[in-house]
Structures are given as C-alpha cells and as structure tokens.
Protein backbone atom coordinates (compact mmCIF):
# COMPACT_ATOMS: atom_id res chain seq x y z
CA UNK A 1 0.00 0.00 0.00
CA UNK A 2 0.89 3.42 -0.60
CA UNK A 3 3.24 4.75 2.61
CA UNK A 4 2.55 8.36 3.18
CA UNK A 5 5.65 10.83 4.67
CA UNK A 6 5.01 13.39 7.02
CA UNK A 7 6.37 16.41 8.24
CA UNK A 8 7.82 15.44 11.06
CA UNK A 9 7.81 16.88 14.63
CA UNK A 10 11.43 17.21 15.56
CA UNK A 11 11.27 19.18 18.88
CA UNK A 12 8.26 19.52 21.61
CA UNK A 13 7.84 22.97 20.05
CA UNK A 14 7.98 22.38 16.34
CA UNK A 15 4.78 23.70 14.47
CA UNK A 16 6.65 23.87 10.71
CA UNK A 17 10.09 23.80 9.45
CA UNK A 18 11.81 23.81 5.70
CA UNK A 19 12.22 21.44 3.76
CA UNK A 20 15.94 21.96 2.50
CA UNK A 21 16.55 19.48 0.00
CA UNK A 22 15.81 15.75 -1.06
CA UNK A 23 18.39 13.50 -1.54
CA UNK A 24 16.51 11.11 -3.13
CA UNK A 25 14.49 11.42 -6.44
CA UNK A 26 11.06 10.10 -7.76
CA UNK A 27 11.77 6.89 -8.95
CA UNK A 28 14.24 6.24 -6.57
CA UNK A 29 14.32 2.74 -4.43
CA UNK A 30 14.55 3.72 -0.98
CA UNK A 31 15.75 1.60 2.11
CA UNK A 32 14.45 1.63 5.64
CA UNK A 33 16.31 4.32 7.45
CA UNK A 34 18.24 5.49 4.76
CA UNK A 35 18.31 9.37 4.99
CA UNK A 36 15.97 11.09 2.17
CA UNK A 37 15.52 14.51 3.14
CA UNK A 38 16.93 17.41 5.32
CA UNK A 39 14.77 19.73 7.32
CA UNK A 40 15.18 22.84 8.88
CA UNK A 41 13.87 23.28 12.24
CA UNK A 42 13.85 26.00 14.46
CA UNK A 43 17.39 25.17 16.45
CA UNK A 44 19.18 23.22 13.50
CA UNK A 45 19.10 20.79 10.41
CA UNK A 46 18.10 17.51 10.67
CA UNK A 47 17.90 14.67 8.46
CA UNK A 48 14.82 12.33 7.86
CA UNK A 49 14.94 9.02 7.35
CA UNK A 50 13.02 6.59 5.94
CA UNK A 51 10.90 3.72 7.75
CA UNK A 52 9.52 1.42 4.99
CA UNK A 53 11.32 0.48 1.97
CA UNK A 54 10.10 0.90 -1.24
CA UNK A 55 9.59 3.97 -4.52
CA UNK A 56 9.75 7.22 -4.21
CA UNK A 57 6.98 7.85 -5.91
CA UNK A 58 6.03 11.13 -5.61
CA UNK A 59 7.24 14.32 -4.18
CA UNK A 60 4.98 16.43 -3.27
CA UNK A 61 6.57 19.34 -1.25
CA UNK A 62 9.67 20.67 -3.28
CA UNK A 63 13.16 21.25 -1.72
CA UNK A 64 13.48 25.10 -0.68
CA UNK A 65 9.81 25.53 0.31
CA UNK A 66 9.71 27.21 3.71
CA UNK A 67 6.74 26.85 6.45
CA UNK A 68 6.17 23.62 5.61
CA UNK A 69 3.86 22.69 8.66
CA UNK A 70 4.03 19.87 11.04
CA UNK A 71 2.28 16.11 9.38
CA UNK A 72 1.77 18.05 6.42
CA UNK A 73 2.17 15.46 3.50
CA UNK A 74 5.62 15.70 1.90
CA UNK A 75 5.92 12.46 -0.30
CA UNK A 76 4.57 9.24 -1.46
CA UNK A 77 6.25 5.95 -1.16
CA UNK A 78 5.17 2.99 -3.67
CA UNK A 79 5.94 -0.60 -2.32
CA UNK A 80 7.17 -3.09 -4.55
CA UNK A 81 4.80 -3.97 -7.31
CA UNK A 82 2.39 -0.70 -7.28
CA UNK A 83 2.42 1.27 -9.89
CA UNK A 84 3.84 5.18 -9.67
CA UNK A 85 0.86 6.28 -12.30
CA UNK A 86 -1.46 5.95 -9.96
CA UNK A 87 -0.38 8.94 -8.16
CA UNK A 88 -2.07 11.90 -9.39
CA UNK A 89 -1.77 15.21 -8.29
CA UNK A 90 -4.14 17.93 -9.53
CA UNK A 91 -2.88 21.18 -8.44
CA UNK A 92 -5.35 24.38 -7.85
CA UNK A 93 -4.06 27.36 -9.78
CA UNK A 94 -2.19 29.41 -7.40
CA UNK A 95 -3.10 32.48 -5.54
CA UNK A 96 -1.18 34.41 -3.35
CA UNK A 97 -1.89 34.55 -0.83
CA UNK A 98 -4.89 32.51 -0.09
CA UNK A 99 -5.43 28.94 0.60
CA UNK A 100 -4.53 26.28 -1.99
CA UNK A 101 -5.72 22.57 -2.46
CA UNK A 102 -3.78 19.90 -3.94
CA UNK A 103 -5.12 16.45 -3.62
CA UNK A 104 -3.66 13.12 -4.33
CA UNK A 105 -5.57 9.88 -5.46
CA UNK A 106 -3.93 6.68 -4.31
CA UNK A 107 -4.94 3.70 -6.05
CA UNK A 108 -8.64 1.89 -4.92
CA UNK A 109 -7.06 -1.49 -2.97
CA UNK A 110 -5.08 1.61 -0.29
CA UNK A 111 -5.59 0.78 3.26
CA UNK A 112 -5.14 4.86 3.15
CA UNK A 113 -7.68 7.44 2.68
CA UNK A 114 -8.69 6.84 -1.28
CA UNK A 115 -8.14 10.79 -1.67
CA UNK A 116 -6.11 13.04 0.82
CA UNK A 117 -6.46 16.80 0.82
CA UNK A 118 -2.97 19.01 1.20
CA UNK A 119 -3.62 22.91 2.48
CA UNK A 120 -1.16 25.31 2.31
CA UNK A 121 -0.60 28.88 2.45
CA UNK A 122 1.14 30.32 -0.95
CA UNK A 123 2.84 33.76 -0.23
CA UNK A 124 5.43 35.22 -2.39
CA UNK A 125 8.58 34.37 -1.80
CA UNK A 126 12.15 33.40 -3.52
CA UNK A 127 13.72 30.66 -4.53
CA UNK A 128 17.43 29.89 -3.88
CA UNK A 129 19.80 27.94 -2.76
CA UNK A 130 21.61 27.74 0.63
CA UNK A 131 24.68 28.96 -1.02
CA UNK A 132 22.67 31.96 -3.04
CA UNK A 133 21.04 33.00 0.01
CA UNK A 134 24.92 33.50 2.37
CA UNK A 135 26.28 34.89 -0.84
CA UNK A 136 23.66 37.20 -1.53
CA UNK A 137 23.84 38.24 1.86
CA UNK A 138 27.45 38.62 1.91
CA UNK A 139 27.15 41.27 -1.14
CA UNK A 140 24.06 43.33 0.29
CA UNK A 141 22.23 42.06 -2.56
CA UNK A 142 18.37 41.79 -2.70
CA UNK A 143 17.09 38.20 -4.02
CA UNK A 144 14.11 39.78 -4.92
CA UNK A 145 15.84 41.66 -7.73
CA UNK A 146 17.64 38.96 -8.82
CA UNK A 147 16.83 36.57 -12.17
CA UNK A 148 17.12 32.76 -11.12
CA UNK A 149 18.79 30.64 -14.10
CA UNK A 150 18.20 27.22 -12.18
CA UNK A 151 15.54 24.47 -12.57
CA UNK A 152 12.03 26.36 -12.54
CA UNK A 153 13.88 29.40 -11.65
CA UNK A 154 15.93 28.67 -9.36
CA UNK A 155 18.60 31.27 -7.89
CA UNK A 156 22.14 29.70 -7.96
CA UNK A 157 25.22 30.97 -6.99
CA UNK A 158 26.13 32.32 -10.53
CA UNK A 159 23.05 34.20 -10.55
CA UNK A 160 24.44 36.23 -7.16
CA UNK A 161 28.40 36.44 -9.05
CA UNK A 162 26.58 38.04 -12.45
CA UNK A 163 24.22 40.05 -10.76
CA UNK A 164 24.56 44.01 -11.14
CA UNK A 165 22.34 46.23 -9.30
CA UNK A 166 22.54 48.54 -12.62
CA UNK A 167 20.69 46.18 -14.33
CA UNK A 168 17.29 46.12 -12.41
CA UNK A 169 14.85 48.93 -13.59
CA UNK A 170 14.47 51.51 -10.68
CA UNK A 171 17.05 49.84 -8.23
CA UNK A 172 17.94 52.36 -5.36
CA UNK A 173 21.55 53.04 -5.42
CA UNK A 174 21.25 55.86 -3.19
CA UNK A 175 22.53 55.90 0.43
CA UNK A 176 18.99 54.81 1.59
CA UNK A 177 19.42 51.87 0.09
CA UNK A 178 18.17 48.95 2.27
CA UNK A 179 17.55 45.26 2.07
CA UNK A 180 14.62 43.00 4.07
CA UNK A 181 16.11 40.00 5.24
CA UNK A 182 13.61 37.12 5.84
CA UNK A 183 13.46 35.55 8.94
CA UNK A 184 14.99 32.21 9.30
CA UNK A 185 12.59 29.29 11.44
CA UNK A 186 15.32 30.02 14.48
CA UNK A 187 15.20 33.63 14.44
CA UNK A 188 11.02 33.32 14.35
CA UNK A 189 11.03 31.29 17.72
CA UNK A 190 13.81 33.51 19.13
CA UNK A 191 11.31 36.34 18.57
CA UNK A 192 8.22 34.81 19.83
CA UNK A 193 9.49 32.69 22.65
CA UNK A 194 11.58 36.21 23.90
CA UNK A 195 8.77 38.86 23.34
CA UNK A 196 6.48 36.74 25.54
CA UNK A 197 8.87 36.04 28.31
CA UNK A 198 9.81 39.56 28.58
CA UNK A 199 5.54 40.63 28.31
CA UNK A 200 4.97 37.57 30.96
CA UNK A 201 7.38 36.66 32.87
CA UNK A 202 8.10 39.54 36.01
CA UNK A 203 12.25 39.93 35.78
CA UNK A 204 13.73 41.38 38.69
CA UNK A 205 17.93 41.42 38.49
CA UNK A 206 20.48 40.99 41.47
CA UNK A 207 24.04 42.01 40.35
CA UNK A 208 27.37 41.09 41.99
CA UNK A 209 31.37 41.74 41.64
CA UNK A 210 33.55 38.52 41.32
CA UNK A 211 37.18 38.84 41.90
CA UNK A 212 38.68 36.11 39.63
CA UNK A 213 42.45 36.56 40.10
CA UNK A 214 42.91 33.15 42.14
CA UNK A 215 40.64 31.63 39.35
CA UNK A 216 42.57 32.63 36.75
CA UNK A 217 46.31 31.66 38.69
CA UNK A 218 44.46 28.13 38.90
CA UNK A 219 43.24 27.97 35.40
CA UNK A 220 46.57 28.63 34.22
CA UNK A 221 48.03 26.18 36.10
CA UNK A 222 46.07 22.94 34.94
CA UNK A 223 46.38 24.09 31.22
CA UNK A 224 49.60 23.87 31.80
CA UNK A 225 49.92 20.16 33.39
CA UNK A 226 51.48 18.31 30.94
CA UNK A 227 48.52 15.36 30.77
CA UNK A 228 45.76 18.28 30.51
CA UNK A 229 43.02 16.49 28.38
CA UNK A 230 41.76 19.91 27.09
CA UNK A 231 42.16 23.85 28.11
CA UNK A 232 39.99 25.09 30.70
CA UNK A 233 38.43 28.52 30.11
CA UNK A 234 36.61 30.86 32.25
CA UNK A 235 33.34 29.73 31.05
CA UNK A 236 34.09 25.98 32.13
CA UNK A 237 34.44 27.43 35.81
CA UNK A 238 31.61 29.22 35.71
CA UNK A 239 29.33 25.96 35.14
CA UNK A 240 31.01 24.62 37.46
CA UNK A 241 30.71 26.97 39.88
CA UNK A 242 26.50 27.81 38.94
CA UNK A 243 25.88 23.91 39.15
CA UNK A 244 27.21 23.52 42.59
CA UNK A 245 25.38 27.12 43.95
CA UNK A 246 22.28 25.58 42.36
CA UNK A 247 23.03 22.68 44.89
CA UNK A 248 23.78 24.22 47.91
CA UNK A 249 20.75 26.50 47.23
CA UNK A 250 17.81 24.42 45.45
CA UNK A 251 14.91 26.97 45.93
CA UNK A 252 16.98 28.26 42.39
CA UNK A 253 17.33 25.31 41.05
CA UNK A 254 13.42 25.08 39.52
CA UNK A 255 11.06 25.53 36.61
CA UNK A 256 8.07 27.38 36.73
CA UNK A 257 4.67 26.01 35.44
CA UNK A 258 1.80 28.18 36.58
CA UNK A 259 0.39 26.95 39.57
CA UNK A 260 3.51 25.14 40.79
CA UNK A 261 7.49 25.01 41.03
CA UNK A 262 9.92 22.00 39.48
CA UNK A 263 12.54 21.55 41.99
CA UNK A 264 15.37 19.64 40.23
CA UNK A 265 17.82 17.46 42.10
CA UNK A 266 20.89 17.89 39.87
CA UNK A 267 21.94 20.66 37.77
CA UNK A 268 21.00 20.62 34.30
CA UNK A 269 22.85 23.89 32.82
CA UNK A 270 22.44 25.31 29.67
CA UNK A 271 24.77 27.33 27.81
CA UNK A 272 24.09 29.84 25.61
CA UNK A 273 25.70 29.36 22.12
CA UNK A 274 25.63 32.08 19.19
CA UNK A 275 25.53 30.48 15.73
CA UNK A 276 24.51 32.08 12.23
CA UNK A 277 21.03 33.07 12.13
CA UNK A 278 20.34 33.23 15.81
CA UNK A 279 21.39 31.40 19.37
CA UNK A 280 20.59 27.51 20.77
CA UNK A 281 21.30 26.66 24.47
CA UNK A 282 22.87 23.50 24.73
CA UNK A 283 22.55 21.78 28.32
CA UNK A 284 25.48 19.81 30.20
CA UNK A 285 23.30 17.40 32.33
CA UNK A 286 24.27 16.85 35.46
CA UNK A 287 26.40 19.66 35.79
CA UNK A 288 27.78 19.07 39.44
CA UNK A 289 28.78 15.75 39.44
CA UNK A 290 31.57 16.56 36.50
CA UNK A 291 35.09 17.73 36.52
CA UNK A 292 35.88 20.74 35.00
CA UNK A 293 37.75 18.60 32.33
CA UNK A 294 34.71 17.02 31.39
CA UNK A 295 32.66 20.30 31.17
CA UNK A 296 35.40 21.59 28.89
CA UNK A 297 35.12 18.93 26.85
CA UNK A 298 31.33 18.27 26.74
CA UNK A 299 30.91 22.10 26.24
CA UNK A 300 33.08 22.65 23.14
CA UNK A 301 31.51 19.26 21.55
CA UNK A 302 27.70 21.13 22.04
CA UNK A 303 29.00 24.03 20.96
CA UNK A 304 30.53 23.03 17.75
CA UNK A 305 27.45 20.65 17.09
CA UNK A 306 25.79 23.71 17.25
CA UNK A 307 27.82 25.91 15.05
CA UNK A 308 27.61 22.63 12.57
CA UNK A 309 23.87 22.71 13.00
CA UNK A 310 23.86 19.25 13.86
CA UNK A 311 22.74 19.34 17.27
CA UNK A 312 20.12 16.59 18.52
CA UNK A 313 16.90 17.47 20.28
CA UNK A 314 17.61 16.40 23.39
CA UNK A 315 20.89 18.22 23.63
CA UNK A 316 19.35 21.37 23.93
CA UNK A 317 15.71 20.32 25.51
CA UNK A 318 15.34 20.58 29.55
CA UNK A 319 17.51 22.51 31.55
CA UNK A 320 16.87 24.65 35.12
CA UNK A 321 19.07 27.17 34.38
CA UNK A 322 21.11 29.10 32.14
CA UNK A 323 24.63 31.00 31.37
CA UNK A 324 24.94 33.60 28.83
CA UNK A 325 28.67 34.87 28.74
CA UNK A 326 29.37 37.85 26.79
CA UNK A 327 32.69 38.31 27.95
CA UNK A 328 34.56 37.44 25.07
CA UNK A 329 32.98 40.69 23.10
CA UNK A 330 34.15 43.05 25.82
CA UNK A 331 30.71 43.31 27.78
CA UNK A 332 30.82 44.66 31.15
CA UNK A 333 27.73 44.63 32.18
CA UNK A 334 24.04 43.28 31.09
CA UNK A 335 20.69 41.75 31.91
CA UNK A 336 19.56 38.53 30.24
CA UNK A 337 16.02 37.21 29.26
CA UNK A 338 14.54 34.40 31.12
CA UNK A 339 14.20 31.52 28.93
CA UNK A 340 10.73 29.67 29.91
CA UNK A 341 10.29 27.31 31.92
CA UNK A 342 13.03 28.01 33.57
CA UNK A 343 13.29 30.67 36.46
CA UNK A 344 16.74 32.35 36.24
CA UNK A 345 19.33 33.19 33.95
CA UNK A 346 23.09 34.80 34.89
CA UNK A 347 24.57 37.27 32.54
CA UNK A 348 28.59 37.37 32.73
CA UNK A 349 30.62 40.24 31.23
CA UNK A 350 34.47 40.34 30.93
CA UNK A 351 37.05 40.29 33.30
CA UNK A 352 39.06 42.95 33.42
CA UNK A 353 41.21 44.73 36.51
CA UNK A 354 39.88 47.43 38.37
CA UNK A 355 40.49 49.20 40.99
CA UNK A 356 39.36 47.57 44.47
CA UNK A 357 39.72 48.11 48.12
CA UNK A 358 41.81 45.97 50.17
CA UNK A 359 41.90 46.23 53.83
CA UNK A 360 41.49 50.11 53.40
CA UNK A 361 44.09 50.20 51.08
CA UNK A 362 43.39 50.94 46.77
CA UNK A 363 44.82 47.81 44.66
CA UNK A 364 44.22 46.61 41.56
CA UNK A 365 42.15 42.98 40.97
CA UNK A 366 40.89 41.39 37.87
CA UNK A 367 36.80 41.51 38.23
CA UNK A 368 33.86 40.29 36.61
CA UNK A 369 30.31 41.40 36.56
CA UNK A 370 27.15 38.79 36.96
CA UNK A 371 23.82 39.87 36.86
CA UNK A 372 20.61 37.32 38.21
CA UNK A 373 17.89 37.74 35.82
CA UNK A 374 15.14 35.87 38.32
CA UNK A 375 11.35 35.21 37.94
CA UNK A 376 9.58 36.76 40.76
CA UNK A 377 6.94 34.38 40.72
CA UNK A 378 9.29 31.32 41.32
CA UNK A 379 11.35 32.94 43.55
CA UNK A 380 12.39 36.08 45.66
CA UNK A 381 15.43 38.19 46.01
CA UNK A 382 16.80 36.33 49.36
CA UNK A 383 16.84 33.58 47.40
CA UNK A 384 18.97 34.85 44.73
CA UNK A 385 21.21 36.65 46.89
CA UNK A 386 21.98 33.50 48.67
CA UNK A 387 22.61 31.93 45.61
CA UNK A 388 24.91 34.44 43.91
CA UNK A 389 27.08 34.54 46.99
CA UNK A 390 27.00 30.89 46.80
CA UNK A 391 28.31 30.75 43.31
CA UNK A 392 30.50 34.61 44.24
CA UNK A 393 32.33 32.26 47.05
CA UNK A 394 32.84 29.39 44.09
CA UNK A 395 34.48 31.88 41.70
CA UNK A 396 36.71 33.46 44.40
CA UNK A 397 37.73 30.37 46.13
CA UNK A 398 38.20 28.22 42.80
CA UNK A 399 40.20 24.98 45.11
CA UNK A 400 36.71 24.31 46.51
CA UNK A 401 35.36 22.80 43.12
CA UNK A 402 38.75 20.39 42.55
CA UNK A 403 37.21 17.51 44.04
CA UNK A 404 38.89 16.09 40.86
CA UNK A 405 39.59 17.89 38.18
C-alpha cells in the first residue's frame, strides 16, 4: 500500500520547518532508514529518514519551500509492485496569498484514505539555494531583484556572481538603500518565545562583583599540566561553579509552570551558544557531578554541534538554568532574558582589573560582573542573593570545586 511521509515533529515545540533538500528522487528505491531529506527546524538541520522500503513515488513538497507545517504530506512511497501512475496530483491554480488545495488519489485497494487533501498557504517568496542565500547576503544584494537561471527558476550561486544592481529597472543606489532580510525558522522562535517572556514573565535582576584573580592563577596552572586532556576557560568554571550554587541552594534550582514550582535534584545547565542566524542553548546534564575537564570537553563538543547545526533534540531540551557569557565581546555589564520554563538566567561580562579596596588600602584585581535575571513568581530576592554569593564564594575560592579535576 501506498506509505505516506510526514512532516515530522522534531522538537516539543515544532509547528513547521523547511524542507531543505531531497536527496533522493522520484523513482528512486529507498531503504528503511536510509536518509531522504533534510529539514530545517527551528534550532538546526536535521535529516529524515526513511521507515519502509520501497519507490519514491512522488514528491509532493519541493526542496526550498519554507513553512512547511508539522504532518503536512511531503511524499509518497510505492511498495514493490504498485504502480507510480497511480499517483495523481491535480494542483489548484495558485493564488497568493490565499489557501490552496492539492489532492492526491492513491490507487482503490489503499488501506489509506482513497483521496487526501494538502492545504497550504502560498505567499510570495524566492527561490534559492543555501549557497545563493549566504552569498547574496554577503554582497548586500536583494534576491528579490535577482533573475534565477536554475531548474524552474531557481537562484544559484552564478546568478548572485553576475548580478549588477545597474541592471534592475528603478534599483535604489542611493545611500537609503536597504535590504529585508527574511526571517529564518530560528530567528522566528527567538522572537516569539523572547517577546512573551519579557511581556509575561516579572524579571527582577540581582548584580554582583567577582574577583577572579585566584581563578585565573588556577586555570593557568592545569592548562599547563602536561597530561591536561583539554584547556579550561573561564566559562568551564563558571558551570562549574552555577551547578554547585544551584546545589547548595535548590529553591533556584526550579522551573516554573503556573500553579507550581519543578525543583530539580541535579543541575541541568544550559549554555548559551551564538551560531549564524540566531542562538541555541545546549545543556550539560548533570552539571555538578563533573570535573571541569569534562565540562570543557562536553561544552566545546555542544558548541561546535551547534555551530555545525547538527545538534540533537535532546541536547538542547530541559535545563533549570542558564549561562549567557558575553565576555569574550568586551561586555561589562548586562541583563539577560529568562528563557521559559526556567526561572533564572546569569549574565557574565568580561574580566578585566579594576580598581578595588583591600583592607582600606586601593589595589588593583581582575573583576567580573554577573547579573541574576530571576522570575519573581518562582522565587524572591533572598533567594537569589543567597545563591549568587553561593556561586561569588565558588568563583573566588576556585580549590573548593577540585574535588577532581
């Protein structure tokens, strides 16, 4: 019988992703769980496989369509023996933007639905490929302006290399100029997910002054053992340091869900990761019970997953809390969004030295900023006061987390 393929849900909050490319064609044979599509979610791209064997027999969502929603039909496999003409596909004339039909008719002896009704939205948009899009980008230039020369019009790289703006009837090539850059599926949850924590969720912030020089007299030190599995940077100390505060004060280690808390046992951390296009969280489970050389390690394989856009599901689901470290860009000071469920988030700027007082006396100590972005309606400020000095006595007394390296 005919084997429809979904759109498949590939995260809890997946409603629609893109549909990349196929790598296999009509006609094709295809093998259970051989890969024969990539799909863009919201936090990365992910390949679907196959789970019956059999003929590709008809694609019906094209590679580069966008929005494709969630169990939305996508293709037709043919098992061994049924014929591929059976498939037809009568497509509505298209509108945009209004609601278009396409139905397919699967042959009479189908233990599936003898006709099955596709609706999608049509807006205008363009066509191009991954490689069009980041070069087009690169040069400032508008895809909407641009002629595609590839297979039903397809904008290819060459396109973006032989485009001149001189060449498009009333181009602006004034200073006004501008370009609209499409949102990608990340950046769209990034908005929606942030807008509503920030309308919803009541942020109150606690700030405090960590003095890292013994931190960063340690740090130096275990880099420099000869047997050192990996480098240890600041970062790697600071997940350290927020997973065991989160232990000795668990009132900060929960979720919020309306009517009641989540109070979590271990620490779950996330950290937050900027890619292109937008920023995933990646979580290091368990966060307390590791050595710093294993949060070094686990940390820079997340992050380059990330970066690589091949980062599973469930390596950046769950979490109670998380780090966002801007210290590397030079960022003294700032005040993070709460990312929902979760209750708190710490903000870290860059060390640098300033100028401190020492038993009455003016010296000169390498600092950091953290800021406590809390949700007042999981917790109150006592709480995170006794948590940042928690995590402040951590940072400052660095020998207390070398249980084992």
């Amino acid at each position: 019988m005919p084997i429809q393929i979904l759109m498949p849900a590939l995260s809890p909050t997946m409603t629609e992703g893109n549909l990349v490319k196929w790598l296999k064609n009509e006609g094709d044979k295809v093998k259970a769980g051989e890969t024969i599509a990539e799909i863009e979610t919201d936090k990365a791209t992910m390949e679907v496989e196959a789970v019956d064997e059999g003929i590709l027999g008809k694609i019906v969502v094209p590679a580069g369509t966008d929005g494709v929603q969630v169990n939305q039909l996508i293709a037709v496999i043919l098992e061994a023996g049924e014929d591929a003409s059976a498939i037809n596909i009568a497509a509505v004339p298209q509108a945009a933007p209004k609601a278009v039909e396409s139905s397919i008719t699967l042959p009479s002896n189908s233990s599936v639905k003898s006709e099955i009704v596709v609706k999608s939205v049509q807006t205008e948009r363009v066509f191009a490929s991954p490689l069009a899009k980041r070069l087009a980008t690169e040069k400032g230039v508008n895809l909407y302006n641009v002629q595609g020369s590839g297979p039903h019009g397809r904008i290819v790289k060459s396109d973006i290399e032989n485009f001149s703006s001189a060449s498009v009837p009333g181009a602006n090539t004034h200073a006004s100029a501008f370009e609209d850059i499409k949102l990608n599926g990340m950046r769209k949850t990034i908005a929606k997910r942030l807008t509503e924590a920030k309308q919803t969720i009541p942020h109150f912030y606690l700030t405090v002054d960590c003095e890292l020089d013994d931190l960063l007299s340690l740090r130096t030190k275990i880099n420099a053992m000869p047997n050192s599995k990996t480098k240890l940077s600041v970062n790697d100390f600071f997940v350290k340091a927020v997973a065991l505060a989160l232990i000795d004060e668990p009132n900060a280690n929960v979720t919020f869900h309306g009517d009641y808390v989540r109070r979590y046992v271990q620490a779950d951390v996330c950290v937050a990761v900027a890619i292109e296009g937008g920023l995933v969280t990646p979580v290091v489970k368990a966060a307390n019970l590791k050595s710093l050389t294993q949060i070094s390690l686990e940390v820079k394989d997340l992050a380059q997953k990330a970066k690589a856009g091949k980062l599973a599901p469930e390596a950046y689901q769950g979490g109670s809390f998380t780090i966002s470290n801007l210290g590397m860009f030079g960022i003294k000071h700032f005040d993070a969004i709460i990312n929902p469920p979760q209750a708190c988030i710490l903000a870290i700027g860059a060390g640098e030295p300033r100028a401190v007082v020492k038993s009455g006396k003016i010296e000169v100590a390498n600092m950091v900023t953290c800021t406590l972005s809390i949700d007042h309606r999981a917790l109150d400020g006592a709480v995170g006061s006794a948590f940042l000095k928690a995590l402040k006595g951590y940072i400052e007394n660095p020998f207390s987390m070398l249980d084992y390296i």
